[in-house]
C-alpha atoms as a PDB file:
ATOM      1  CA  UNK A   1     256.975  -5.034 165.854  1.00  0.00           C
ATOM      2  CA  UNK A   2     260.494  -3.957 167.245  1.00  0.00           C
ATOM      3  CA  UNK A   3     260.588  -1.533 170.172  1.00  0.00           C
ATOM      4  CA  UNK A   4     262.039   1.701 170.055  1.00  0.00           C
ATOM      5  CA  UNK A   5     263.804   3.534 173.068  1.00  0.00           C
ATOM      6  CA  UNK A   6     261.574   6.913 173.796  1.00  0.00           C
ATOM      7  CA  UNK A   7     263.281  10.415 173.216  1.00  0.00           C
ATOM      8  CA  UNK A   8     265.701  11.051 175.790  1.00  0.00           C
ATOM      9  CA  UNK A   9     265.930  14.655 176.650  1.00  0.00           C
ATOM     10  CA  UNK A  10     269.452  16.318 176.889  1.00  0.00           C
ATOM     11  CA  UNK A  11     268.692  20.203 176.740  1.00  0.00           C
ATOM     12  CA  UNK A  12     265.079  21.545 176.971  1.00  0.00           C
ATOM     13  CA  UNK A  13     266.411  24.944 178.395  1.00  0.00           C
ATOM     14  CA  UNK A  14     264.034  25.210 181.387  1.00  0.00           C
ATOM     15  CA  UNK A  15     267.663  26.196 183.053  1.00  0.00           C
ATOM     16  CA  UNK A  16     267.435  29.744 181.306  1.00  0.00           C
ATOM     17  CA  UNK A  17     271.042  29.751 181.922  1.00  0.00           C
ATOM     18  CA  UNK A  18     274.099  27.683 179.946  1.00  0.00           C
ATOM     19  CA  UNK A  19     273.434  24.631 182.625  1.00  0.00           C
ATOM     20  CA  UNK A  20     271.770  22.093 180.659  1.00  0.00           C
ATOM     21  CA  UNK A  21     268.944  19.756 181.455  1.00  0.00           C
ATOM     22  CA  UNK A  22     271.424  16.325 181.934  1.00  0.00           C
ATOM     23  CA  UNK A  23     273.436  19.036 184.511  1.00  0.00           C
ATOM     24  CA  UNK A  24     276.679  19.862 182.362  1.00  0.00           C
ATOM     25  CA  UNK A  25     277.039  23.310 180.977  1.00  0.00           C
ATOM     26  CA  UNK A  26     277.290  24.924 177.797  1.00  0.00           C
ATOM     27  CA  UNK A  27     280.604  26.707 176.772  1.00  0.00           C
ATOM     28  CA  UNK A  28     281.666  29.010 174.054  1.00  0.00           C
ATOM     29  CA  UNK A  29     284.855  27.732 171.938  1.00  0.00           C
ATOM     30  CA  UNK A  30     286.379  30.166 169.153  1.00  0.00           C
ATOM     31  CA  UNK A  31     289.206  29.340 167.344  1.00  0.00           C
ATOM     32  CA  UNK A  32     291.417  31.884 169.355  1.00  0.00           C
ATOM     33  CA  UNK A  33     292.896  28.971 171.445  1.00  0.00           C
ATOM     34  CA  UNK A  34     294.949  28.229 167.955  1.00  0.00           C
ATOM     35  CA  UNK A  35     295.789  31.934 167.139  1.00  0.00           C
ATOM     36  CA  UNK A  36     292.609  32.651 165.323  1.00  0.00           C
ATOM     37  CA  UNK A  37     290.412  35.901 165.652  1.00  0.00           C
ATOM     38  CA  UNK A  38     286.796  34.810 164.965  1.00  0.00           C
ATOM     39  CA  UNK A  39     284.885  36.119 168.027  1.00  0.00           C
ATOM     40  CA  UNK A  40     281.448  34.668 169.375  1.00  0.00           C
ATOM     41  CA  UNK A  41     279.138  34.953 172.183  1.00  0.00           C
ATOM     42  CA  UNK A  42     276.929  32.740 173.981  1.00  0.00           C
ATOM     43  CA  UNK A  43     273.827  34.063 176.190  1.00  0.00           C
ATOM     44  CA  UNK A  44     270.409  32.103 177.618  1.00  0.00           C
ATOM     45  CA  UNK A  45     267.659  34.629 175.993  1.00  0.00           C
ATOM     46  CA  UNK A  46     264.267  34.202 174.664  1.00  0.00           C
ATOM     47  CA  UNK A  47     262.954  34.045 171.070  1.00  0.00           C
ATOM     48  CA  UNK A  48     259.525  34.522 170.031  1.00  0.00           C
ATOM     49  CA  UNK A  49     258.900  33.321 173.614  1.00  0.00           C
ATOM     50  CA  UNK A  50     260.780  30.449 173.760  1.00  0.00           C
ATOM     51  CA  UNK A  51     263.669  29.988 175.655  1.00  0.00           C
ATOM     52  CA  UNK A  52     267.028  29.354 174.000  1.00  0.00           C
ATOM     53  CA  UNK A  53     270.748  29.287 174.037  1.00  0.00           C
ATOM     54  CA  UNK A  54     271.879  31.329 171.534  1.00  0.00           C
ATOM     55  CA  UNK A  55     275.427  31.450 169.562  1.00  0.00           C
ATOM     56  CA  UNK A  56     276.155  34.325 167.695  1.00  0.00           C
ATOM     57  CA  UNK A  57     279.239  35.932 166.280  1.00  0.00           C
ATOM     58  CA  UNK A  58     281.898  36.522 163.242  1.00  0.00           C
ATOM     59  CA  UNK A  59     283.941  33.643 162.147  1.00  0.00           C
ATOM     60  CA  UNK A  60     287.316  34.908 160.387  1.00  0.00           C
ATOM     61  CA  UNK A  61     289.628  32.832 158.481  1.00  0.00           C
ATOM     62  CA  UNK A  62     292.299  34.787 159.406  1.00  0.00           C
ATOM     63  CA  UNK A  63     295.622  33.096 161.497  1.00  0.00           C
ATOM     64  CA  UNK A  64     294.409  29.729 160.128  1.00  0.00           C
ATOM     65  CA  UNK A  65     291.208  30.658 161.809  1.00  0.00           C
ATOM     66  CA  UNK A  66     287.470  29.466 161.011  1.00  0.00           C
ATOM     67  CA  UNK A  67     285.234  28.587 164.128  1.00  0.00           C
ATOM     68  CA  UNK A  68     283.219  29.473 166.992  1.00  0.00           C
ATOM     69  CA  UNK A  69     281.206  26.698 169.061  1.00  0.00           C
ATOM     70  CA  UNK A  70     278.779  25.613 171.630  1.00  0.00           C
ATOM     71  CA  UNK A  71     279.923  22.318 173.005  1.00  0.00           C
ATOM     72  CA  UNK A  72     278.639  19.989 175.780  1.00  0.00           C
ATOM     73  CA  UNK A  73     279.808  17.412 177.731  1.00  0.00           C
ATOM     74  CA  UNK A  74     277.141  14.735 178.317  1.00  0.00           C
ATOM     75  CA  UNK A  75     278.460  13.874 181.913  1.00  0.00           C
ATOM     76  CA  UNK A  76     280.186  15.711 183.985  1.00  0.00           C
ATOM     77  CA  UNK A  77     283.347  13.336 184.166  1.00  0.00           C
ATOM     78  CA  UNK A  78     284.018  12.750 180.473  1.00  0.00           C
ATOM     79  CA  UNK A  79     282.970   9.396 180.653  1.00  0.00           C
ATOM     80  CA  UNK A  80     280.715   7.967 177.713  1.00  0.00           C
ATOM     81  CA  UNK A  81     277.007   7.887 177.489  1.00  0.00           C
ATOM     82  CA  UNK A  82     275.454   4.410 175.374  1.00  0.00           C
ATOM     83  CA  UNK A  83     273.465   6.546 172.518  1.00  0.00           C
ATOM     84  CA  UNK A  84     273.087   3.485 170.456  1.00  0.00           C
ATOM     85  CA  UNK A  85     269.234   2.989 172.309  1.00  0.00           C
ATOM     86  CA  UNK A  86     268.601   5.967 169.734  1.00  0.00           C
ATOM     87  CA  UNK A  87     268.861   7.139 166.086  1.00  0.00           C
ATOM     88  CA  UNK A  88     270.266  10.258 166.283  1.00  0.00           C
ATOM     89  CA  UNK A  89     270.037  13.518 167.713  1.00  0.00           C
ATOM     90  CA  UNK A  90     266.645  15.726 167.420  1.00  0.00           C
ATOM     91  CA  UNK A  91     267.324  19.802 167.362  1.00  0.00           C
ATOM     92  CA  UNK A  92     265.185  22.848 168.311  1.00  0.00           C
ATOM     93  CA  UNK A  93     266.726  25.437 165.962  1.00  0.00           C
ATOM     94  CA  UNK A  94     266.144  28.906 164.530  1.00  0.00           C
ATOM     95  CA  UNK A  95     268.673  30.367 162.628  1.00  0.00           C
ATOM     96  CA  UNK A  96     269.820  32.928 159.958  1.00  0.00           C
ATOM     97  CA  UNK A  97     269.772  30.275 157.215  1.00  0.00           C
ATOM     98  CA  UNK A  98     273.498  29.949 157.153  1.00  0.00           C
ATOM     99  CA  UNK A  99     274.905  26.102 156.952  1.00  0.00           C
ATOM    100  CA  UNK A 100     276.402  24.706 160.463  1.00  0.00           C
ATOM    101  CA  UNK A 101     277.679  21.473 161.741  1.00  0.00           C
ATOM    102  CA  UNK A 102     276.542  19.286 164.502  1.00  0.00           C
ATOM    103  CA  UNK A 103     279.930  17.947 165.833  1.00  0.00           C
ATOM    104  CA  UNK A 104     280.403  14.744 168.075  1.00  0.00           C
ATOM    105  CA  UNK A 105     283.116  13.387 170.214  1.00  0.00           C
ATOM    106  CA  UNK A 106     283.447   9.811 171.459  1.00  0.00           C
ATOM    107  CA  UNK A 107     286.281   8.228 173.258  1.00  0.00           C
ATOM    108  CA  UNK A 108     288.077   7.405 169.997  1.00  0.00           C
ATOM    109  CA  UNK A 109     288.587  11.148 169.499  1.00  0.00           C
ATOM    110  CA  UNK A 110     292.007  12.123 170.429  1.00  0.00           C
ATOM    111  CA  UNK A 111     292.988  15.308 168.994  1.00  0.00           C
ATOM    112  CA  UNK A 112     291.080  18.600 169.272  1.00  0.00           C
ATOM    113  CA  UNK A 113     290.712  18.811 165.458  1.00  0.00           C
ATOM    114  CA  UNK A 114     289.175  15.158 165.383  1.00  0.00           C
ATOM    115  CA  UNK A 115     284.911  14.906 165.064  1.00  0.00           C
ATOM    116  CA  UNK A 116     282.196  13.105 163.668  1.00  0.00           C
ATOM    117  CA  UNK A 117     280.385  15.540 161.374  1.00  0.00           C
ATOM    118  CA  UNK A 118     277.280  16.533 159.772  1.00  0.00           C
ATOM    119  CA  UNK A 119     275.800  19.549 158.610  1.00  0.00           C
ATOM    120  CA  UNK A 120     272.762  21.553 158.138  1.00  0.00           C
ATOM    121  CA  UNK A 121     271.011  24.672 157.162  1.00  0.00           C
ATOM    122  CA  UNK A 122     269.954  26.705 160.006  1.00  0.00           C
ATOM    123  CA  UNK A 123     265.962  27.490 159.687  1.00  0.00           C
ATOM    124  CA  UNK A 124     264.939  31.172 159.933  1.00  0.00           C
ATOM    125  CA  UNK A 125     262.111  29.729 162.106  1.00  0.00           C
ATOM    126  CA  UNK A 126     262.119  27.548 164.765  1.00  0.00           C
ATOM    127  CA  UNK A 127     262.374  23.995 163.131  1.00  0.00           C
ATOM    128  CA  UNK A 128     262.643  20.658 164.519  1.00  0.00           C
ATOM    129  CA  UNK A 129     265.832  19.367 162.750  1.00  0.00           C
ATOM    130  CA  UNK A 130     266.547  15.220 162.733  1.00  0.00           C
ATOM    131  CA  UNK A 131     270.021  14.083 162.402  1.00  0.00           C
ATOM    132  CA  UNK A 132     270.672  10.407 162.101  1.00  0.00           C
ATOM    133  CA  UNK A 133     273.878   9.214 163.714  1.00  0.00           C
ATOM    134  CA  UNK A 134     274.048   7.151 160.343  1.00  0.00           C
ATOM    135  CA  UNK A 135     274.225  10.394 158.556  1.00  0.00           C
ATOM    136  CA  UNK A 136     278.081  11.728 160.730  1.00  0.00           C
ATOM    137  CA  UNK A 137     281.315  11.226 159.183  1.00  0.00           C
ATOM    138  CA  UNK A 138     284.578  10.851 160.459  1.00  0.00           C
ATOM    139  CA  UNK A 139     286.623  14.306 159.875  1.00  0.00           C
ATOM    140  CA  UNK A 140     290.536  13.590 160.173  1.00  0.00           C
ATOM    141  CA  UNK A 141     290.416  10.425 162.222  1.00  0.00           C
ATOM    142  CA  UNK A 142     289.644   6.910 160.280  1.00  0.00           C
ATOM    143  CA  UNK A 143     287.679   5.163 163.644  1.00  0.00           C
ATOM    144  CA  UNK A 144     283.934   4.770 162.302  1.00  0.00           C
ATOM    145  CA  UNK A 145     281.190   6.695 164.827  1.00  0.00           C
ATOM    146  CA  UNK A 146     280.584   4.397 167.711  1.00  0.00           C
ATOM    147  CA  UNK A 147     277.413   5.393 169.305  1.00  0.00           C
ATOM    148  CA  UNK A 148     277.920   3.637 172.509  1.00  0.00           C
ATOM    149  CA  UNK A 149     281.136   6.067 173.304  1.00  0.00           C
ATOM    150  CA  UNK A 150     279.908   9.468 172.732  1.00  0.00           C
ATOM    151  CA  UNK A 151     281.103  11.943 175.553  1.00  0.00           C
ATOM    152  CA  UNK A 152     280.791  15.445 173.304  1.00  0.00           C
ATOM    153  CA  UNK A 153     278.555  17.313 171.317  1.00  0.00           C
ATOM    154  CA  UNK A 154     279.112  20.672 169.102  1.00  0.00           C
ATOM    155  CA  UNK A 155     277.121  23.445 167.391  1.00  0.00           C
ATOM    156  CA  UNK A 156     279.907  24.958 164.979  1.00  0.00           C
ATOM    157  CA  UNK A 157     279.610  27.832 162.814  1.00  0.00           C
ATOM    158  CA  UNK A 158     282.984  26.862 160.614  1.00  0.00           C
ATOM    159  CA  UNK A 159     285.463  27.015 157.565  1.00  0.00           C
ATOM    160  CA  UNK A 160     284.286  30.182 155.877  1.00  0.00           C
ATOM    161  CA  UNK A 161     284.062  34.093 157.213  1.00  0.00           C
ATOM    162  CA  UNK A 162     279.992  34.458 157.952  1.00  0.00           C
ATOM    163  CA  UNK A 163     278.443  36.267 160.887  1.00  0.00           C
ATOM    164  CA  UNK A 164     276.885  33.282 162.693  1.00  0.00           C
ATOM    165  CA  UNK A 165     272.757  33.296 164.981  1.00  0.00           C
ATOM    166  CA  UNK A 166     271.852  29.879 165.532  1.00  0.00           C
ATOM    167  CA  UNK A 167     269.926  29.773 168.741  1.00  0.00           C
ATOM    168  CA  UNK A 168     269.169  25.779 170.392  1.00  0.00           C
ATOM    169  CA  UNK A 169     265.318  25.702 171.517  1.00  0.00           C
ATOM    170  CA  UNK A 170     265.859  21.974 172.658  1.00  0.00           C
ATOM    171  CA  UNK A 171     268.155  18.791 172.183  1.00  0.00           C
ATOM    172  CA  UNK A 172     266.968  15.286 172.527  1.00  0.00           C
ATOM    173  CA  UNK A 173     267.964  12.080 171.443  1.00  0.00           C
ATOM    174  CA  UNK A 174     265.657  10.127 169.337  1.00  0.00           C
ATOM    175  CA  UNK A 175     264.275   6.770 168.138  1.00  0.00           C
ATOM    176  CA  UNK A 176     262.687   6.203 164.252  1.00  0.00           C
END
Protein backbone atom coordinates (compact mmCIF):
# COMPACT_ATOMS: atom_id res chain seq x y z
CA UNK A 1 0.00 0.00 0.00
CA UNK A 2 1.59 3.42 -1.14
CA UNK A 3 1.10 6.44 1.11
CA UNK A 4 -0.62 9.39 0.17
CA UNK A 5 0.22 13.04 1.41
CA UNK A 6 -3.11 14.33 3.46
CA UNK A 7 -5.11 17.40 1.99
CA UNK A 8 -3.24 20.42 2.46
CA UNK A 9 -5.43 23.36 3.05
CA UNK A 10 -4.78 26.64 1.03
CA UNK A 11 -8.12 28.72 1.48
CA UNK A 12 -10.85 27.61 3.97
CA UNK A 13 -12.09 31.31 4.29
CA UNK A 14 -12.19 31.49 8.12
CA UNK A 15 -10.36 35.03 7.13
CA UNK A 16 -13.88 36.46 5.99
CA UNK A 17 -11.79 38.86 4.18
CA UNK A 18 -9.55 38.35 0.67
CA UNK A 19 -6.46 37.16 3.11
CA UNK A 20 -6.26 33.59 2.59
CA UNK A 21 -5.61 30.74 4.95
CA UNK A 22 -1.59 30.12 3.68
CA UNK A 23 -1.47 34.30 4.45
CA UNK A 24 -1.38 35.75 0.75
CA UNK A 25 -4.36 37.62 -0.48
CA UNK A 26 -6.82 37.38 -3.07
CA UNK A 27 -6.91 40.03 -5.92
CA UNK A 28 -9.27 40.93 -8.66
CA UNK A 29 -7.62 40.96 -12.34
CA UNK A 30 -9.87 42.19 -15.41
CA UNK A 31 -8.61 42.45 -18.62
CA UNK A 32 -8.51 46.37 -18.41
CA UNK A 33 -4.68 46.25 -17.79
CA UNK A 34 -4.60 45.35 -21.81
CA UNK A 35 -7.29 47.93 -22.90
CA UNK A 36 -10.22 45.71 -22.27
CA UNK A 37 -13.62 46.75 -20.56
CA UNK A 38 -14.93 43.59 -18.82
CA UNK A 39 -15.55 44.77 -15.22
CA UNK A 40 -15.62 42.41 -12.02
CA UNK A 41 -15.79 42.55 -8.38
CA UNK A 42 -14.48 40.62 -5.64
CA UNK A 43 -16.08 40.71 -1.93
CA UNK A 44 -15.73 38.07 1.30
CA UNK A 45 -19.71 37.39 1.83
CA UNK A 46 -21.69 34.51 2.95
CA UNK A 47 -23.80 31.98 1.00
CA UNK A 48 -26.34 29.82 2.38
CA UNK A 49 -24.21 30.31 5.52
CA UNK A 50 -21.05 29.56 4.39
CA UNK A 51 -18.42 31.81 4.01
CA UNK A 52 -16.97 32.58 0.59
CA UNK A 53 -15.02 34.73 -1.74
CA UNK A 54 -17.05 35.60 -4.35
CA UNK A 55 -16.20 36.84 -8.12
CA UNK A 56 -18.78 38.32 -9.97
CA UNK A 57 -19.03 40.54 -12.99
CA UNK A 58 -19.44 41.08 -17.01
CA UNK A 59 -16.74 39.85 -19.21
CA UNK A 60 -16.73 41.85 -22.69
CA UNK A 61 -14.84 40.93 -25.67
CA UNK A 62 -14.54 44.22 -26.61
CA UNK A 63 -10.69 46.00 -27.13
CA UNK A 64 -9.39 42.41 -27.49
CA UNK A 65 -10.98 41.94 -24.14
CA UNK A 66 -12.33 38.59 -22.41
CA UNK A 67 -11.46 38.14 -18.60
CA UNK A 68 -11.89 38.88 -15.09
CA UNK A 69 -9.95 36.81 -12.27
CA UNK A 70 -9.26 35.86 -8.76
CA UNK A 71 -5.62 34.96 -8.49
CA UNK A 72 -3.34 33.94 -5.58
CA UNK A 73 0.02 33.80 -4.86
CA UNK A 74 0.92 30.73 -2.77
CA UNK A 75 3.79 32.59 -0.84
CA UNK A 76 4.20 35.78 -0.30
CA UNK A 77 7.65 36.12 -2.21
CA UNK A 78 6.82 34.42 -5.50
CA UNK A 79 8.86 31.65 -4.76
CA UNK A 80 7.51 28.02 -5.63
CA UNK A 81 5.59 25.70 -3.46
CA UNK A 82 6.47 21.49 -4.17
CA UNK A 83 2.63 20.44 -5.08
CA UNK A 84 3.82 17.22 -6.49
CA UNK A 85 3.05 15.50 -2.63
CA UNK A 86 -0.61 15.92 -4.16
CA UNK A 87 -2.94 15.17 -7.12
CA UNK A 88 -4.46 18.17 -7.80
CA UNK A 89 -6.38 20.87 -6.48
CA UNK A 90 -9.87 20.23 -4.52
CA UNK A 91 -12.59 23.32 -4.91
CA UNK A 92 -15.53 24.54 -2.76
CA UNK A 93 -17.70 26.08 -5.51
CA UNK A 94 -21.20 27.39 -6.18
CA UNK A 95 -21.83 28.97 -9.22
CA UNK A 96 -24.31 30.11 -11.96
CA UNK A 97 -23.55 27.04 -14.11
CA UNK A 98 -21.45 28.97 -16.52
CA UNK A 99 -17.96 27.14 -17.64
CA UNK A 100 -14.64 28.70 -15.91
CA UNK A 101 -11.03 27.88 -15.79
CA UNK A 102 -8.78 27.03 -12.98
CA UNK A 103 -5.48 28.73 -14.12
CA UNK A 104 -1.88 27.91 -12.75
CA UNK A 105 1.43 29.57 -12.85
CA UNK A 106 4.80 27.96 -12.16
CA UNK A 107 8.20 29.39 -12.60
CA UNK A 108 8.30 28.38 -16.28
CA UNK A 109 5.56 30.95 -16.91
CA UNK A 110 6.97 34.02 -18.34
CA UNK A 111 4.47 36.06 -20.01
CA UNK A 112 1.18 37.27 -18.52
CA UNK A 113 -0.82 35.43 -21.23
CA UNK A 114 1.08 32.06 -20.39
CA UNK A 115 -1.03 29.26 -17.94
CA UNK A 116 -1.67 25.82 -17.33
CA UNK A 117 -5.40 25.33 -17.91
CA UNK A 118 -8.41 23.44 -17.16
CA UNK A 119 -11.91 24.05 -17.06
CA UNK A 120 -15.14 23.40 -15.46
CA UNK A 121 -18.78 24.00 -15.04
CA UNK A 122 -19.59 26.06 -12.13
CA UNK A 123 -22.34 24.10 -9.83
CA UNK A 124 -25.49 26.08 -8.92
CA UNK A 125 -24.91 24.47 -5.48
CA UNK A 126 -22.12 24.24 -3.47
CA UNK A 127 -20.06 21.27 -4.96
CA UNK A 128 -16.83 19.84 -4.13
CA UNK A 129 -15.03 20.02 -7.54
CA UNK A 130 -11.58 17.66 -8.09
CA UNK A 131 -9.12 18.78 -10.57
CA UNK A 132 -6.18 16.57 -11.29
CA UNK A 133 -2.97 18.39 -12.09
CA UNK A 134 -2.81 15.56 -14.85
CA UNK A 135 -5.91 17.00 -16.28
CA UNK A 136 -4.01 21.14 -17.02
CA UNK A 137 -2.67 21.98 -20.27
CA UNK A 138 -0.18 24.23 -21.36
CA UNK A 139 -1.97 27.46 -23.04
CA UNK A 140 0.68 29.40 -25.31
CA UNK A 141 3.86 28.17 -23.71
CA UNK A 142 5.25 24.47 -24.79
CA UNK A 143 7.01 23.71 -20.98
CA UNK A 144 4.82 20.65 -19.65
CA UNK A 145 3.10 21.49 -15.92
CA UNK A 146 5.75 20.94 -13.35
CA UNK A 147 4.10 20.49 -10.09
CA UNK A 148 7.05 21.09 -7.97
CA UNK A 149 7.22 24.96 -9.34
CA UNK A 150 3.82 26.25 -8.94
CA UNK A 151 3.80 29.90 -7.47
CA UNK A 152 0.06 31.02 -8.94
CA UNK A 153 -3.33 30.04 -9.03
CA UNK A 154 -6.51 31.58 -11.03
CA UNK A 155 -10.32 31.48 -11.03
CA UNK A 156 -11.09 33.00 -14.63
CA UNK A 157 -14.32 33.75 -16.06
CA UNK A 158 -12.84 34.05 -19.92
CA UNK A 159 -13.02 34.19 -23.85
CA UNK A 160 -16.71 34.84 -24.35
CA UNK A 161 -19.15 37.94 -23.09
CA UNK A 162 -21.17 36.14 -19.93
CA UNK A 163 -22.02 37.80 -16.65
CA UNK A 164 -19.81 35.74 -14.32
CA UNK A 165 -20.92 34.39 -9.94
CA UNK A 166 -18.59 31.84 -9.00
CA UNK A 167 -18.10 32.13 -5.30
CA UNK A 168 -14.79 29.78 -3.62
CA UNK A 169 -16.19 28.00 -0.31
CA UNK A 170 -12.65 26.36 0.15
CA UNK A 171 -9.32 25.35 -1.73
CA UNK A 172 -7.16 22.48 -0.78
CA UNK A 173 -4.74 20.42 -2.31
CA UNK A 174 -5.37 16.80 -2.52
CA UNK A 175 -4.09 13.20 -2.63
CA UNK A 176 -6.17 10.09 -4.64
Amino acid sequence: MTETAAPAVIDDRTSHGSRATIGTTWTLLTDTVMGGVSRGRLEATTLDDRPALRMTGLVRLDNDGGFIQMALDLTPDGSPVDASPWTGLELDLRGNGEAYGLHLRTTAVTRPWQSYRQFFIAPRHWATLHLPFAGFTPHRLDTPFDPRQLRRLGLVAIGRPFEADLALGGLRFYAD
